[in-house]
C-alpha atoms as a PDB file:
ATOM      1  CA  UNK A   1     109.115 125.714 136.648  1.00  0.00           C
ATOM      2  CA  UNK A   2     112.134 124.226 135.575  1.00  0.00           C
ATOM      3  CA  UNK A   3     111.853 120.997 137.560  1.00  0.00           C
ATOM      4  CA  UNK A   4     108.388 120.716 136.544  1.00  0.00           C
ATOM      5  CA  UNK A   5     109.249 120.442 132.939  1.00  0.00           C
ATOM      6  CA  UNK A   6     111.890 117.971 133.471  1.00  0.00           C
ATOM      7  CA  UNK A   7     109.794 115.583 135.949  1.00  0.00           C
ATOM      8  CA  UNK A   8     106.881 115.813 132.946  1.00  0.00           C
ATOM      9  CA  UNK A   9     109.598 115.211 130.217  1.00  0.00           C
ATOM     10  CA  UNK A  10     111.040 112.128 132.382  1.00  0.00           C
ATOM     11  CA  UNK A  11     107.470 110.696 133.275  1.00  0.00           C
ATOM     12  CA  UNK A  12     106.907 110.993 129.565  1.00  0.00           C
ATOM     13  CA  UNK A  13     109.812 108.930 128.669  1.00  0.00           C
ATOM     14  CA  UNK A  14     109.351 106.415 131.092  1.00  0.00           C
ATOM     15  CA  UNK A  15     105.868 105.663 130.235  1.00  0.00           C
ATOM     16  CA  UNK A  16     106.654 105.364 126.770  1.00  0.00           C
ATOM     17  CA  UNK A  17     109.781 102.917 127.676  1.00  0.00           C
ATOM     18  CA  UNK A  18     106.721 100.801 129.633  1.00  0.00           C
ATOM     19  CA  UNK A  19     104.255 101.042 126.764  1.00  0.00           C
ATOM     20  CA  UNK A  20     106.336  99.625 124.269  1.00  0.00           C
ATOM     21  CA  UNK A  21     107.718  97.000 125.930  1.00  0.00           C
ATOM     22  CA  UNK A  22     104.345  95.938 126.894  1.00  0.00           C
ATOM     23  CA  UNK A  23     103.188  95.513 123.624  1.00  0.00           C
ATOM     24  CA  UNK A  24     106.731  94.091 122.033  1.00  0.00           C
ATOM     25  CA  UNK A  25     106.330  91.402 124.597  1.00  0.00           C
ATOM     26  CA  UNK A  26     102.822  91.004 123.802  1.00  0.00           C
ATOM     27  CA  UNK A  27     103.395  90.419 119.614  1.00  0.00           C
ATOM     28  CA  UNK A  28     106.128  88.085 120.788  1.00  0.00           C
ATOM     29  CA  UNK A  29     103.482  86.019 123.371  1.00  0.00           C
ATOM     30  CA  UNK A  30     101.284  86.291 120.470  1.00  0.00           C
ATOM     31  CA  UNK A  31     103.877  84.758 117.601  1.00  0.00           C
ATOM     32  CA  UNK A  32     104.967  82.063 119.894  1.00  0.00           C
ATOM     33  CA  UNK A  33     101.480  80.711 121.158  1.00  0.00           C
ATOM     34  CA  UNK A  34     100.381  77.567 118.718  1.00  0.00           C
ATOM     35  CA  UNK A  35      97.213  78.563 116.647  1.00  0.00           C
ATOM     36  CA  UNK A  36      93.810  76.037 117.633  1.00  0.00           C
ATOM     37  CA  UNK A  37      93.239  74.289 115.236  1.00  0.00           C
ATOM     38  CA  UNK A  38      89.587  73.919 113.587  1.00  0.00           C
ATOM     39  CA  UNK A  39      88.319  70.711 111.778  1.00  0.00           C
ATOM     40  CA  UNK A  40      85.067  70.339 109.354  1.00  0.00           C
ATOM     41  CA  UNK A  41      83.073  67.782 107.918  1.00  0.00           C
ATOM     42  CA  UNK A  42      81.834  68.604 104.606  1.00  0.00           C
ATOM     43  CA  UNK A  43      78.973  66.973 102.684  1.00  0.00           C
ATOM     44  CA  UNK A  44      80.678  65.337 100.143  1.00  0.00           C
ATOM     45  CA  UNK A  45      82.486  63.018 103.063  1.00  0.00           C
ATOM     46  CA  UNK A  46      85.947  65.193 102.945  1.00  0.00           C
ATOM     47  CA  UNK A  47      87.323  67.190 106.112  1.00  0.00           C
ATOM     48  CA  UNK A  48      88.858  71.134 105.965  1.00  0.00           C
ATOM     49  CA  UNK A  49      91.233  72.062 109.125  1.00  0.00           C
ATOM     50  CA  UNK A  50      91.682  75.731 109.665  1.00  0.00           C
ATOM     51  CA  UNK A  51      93.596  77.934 111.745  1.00  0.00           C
ATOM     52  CA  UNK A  52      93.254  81.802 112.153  1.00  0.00           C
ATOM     53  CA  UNK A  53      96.802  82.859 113.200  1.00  0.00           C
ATOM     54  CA  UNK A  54      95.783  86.984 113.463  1.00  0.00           C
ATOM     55  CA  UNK A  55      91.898  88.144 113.353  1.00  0.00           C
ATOM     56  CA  UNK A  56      93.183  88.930 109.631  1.00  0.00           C
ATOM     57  CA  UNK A  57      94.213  85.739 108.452  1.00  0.00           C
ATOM     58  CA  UNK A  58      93.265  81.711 108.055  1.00  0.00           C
ATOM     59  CA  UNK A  59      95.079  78.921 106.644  1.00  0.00           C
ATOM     60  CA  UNK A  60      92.901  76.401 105.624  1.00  0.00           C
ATOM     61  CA  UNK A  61      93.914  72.817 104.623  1.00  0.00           C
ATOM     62  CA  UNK A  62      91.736  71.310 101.582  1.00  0.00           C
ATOM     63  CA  UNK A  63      92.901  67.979 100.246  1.00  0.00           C
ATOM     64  CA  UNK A  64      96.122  68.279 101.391  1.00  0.00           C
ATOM     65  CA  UNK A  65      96.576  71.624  99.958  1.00  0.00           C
ATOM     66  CA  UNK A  66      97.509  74.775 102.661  1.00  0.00           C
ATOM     67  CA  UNK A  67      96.050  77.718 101.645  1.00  0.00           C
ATOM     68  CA  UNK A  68      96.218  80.920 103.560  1.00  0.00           C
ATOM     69  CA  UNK A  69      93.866  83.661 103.259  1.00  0.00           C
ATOM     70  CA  UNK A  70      93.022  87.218 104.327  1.00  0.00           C
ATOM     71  CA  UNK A  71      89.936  88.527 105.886  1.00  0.00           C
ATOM     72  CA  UNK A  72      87.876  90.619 103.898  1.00  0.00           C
ATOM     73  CA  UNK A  73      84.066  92.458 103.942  1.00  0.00           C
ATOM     74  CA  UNK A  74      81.582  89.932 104.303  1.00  0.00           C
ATOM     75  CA  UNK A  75      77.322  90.660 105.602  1.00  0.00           C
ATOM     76  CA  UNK A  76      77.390  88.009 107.714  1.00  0.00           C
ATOM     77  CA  UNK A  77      80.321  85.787 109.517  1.00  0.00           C
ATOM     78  CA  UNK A  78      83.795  85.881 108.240  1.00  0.00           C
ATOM     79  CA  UNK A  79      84.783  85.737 105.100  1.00  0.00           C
ATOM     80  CA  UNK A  80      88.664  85.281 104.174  1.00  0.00           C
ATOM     81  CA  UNK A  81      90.029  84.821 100.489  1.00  0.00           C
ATOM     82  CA  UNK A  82      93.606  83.996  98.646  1.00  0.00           C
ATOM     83  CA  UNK A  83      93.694  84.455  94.612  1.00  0.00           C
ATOM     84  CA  UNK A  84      91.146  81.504  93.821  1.00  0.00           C
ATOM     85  CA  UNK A  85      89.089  80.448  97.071  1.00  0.00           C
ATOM     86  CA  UNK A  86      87.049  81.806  99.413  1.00  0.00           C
ATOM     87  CA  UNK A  87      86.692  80.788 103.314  1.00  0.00           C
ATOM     88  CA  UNK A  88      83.376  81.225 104.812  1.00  0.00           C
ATOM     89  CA  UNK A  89      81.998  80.990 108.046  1.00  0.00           C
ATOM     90  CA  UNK A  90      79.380  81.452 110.333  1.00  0.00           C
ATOM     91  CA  UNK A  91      78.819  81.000 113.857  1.00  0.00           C
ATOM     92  CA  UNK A  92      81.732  79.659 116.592  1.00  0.00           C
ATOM     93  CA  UNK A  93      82.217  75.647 117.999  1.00  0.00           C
ATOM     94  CA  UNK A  94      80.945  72.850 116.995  1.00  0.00           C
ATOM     95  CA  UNK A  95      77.839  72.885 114.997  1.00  0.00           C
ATOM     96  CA  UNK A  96      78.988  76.341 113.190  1.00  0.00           C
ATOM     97  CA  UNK A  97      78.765  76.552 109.063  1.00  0.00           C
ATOM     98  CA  UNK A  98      81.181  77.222 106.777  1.00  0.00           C
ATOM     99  CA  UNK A  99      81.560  77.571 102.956  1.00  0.00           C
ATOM    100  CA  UNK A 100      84.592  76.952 100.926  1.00  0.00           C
ATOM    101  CA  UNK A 101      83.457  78.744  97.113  1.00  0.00           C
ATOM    102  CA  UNK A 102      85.835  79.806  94.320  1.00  0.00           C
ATOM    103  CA  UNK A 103      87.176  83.304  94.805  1.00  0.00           C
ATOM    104  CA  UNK A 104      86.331  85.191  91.181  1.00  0.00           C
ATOM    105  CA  UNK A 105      88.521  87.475  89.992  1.00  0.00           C
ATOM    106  CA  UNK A 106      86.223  90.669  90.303  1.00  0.00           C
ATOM    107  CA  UNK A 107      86.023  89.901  94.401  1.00  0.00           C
ATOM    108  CA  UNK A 108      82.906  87.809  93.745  1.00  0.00           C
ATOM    109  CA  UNK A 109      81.949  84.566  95.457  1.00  0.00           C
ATOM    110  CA  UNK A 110      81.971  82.088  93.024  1.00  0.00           C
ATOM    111  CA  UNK A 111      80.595  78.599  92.906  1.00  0.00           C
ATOM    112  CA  UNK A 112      80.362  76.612  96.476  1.00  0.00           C
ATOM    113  CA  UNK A 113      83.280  73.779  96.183  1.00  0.00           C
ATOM    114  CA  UNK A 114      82.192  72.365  99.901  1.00  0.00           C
ATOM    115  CA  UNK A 115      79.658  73.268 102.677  1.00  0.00           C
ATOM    116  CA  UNK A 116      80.554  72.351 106.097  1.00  0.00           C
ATOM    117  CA  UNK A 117      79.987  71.808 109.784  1.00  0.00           C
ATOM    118  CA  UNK A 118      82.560  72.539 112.749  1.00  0.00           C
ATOM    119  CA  UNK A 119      83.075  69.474 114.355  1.00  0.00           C
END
């Protein structure tokens, strides 16, 4: 009985040894891979790039301006905001929509800045 409870106590050990280095390995491949870069044409002639480093975040470049957002509750598509502006978008590849709005304080959308297609 005794070497029973070892060999289970050992296994245990060992698999949790495997698991975590598994996954620390995996947040490192993660951190070090370069994040694909996204560009938009907007209707009013002026281009957004955005990136989405983690399925929570997106930095989005607006006239020269880097802004990184979080992900938050949206109906439809994704839908990331910082303090003042609000990411929208819907749909993957080229062709796909997305919405750049002021961010209101009450966790509103406010009024649409751009519209844009993925290019």
């Amino acid at each position: 009985m005794r070497i029973l409870t070892s060999l289970a106590i050992a296994s245990t050990i060992l698999i949790s040894a495997c698991t975590n280095s598994f996954n620390k390995k995996n947040k490192e491949t993660a951190l070090a891979t370069p994040h694909q870069l996204h560009h938009y044409l907007c209707e009013s002639g002026d281009t957004i790039t955005a990136s989405y480093p983690t399925t929570n975040k997106a930095i989005v470049t607006y006239k020269r301006n880097e802004i990184e957002m979080k992900i938050t509750v949206s109906a439809s598509g994704s839908r990331y905001v910082s303090d003042k502006l609000e990411w929208w978008t819907k749909g993957i590849g080229s062709g796909s929509s997305a919405t750049l709005l002021n961010h209101n304080a009450n966790g509103t959308s406010g009024d649409t800045i751009e519209f844009c297609t993925a290019i």
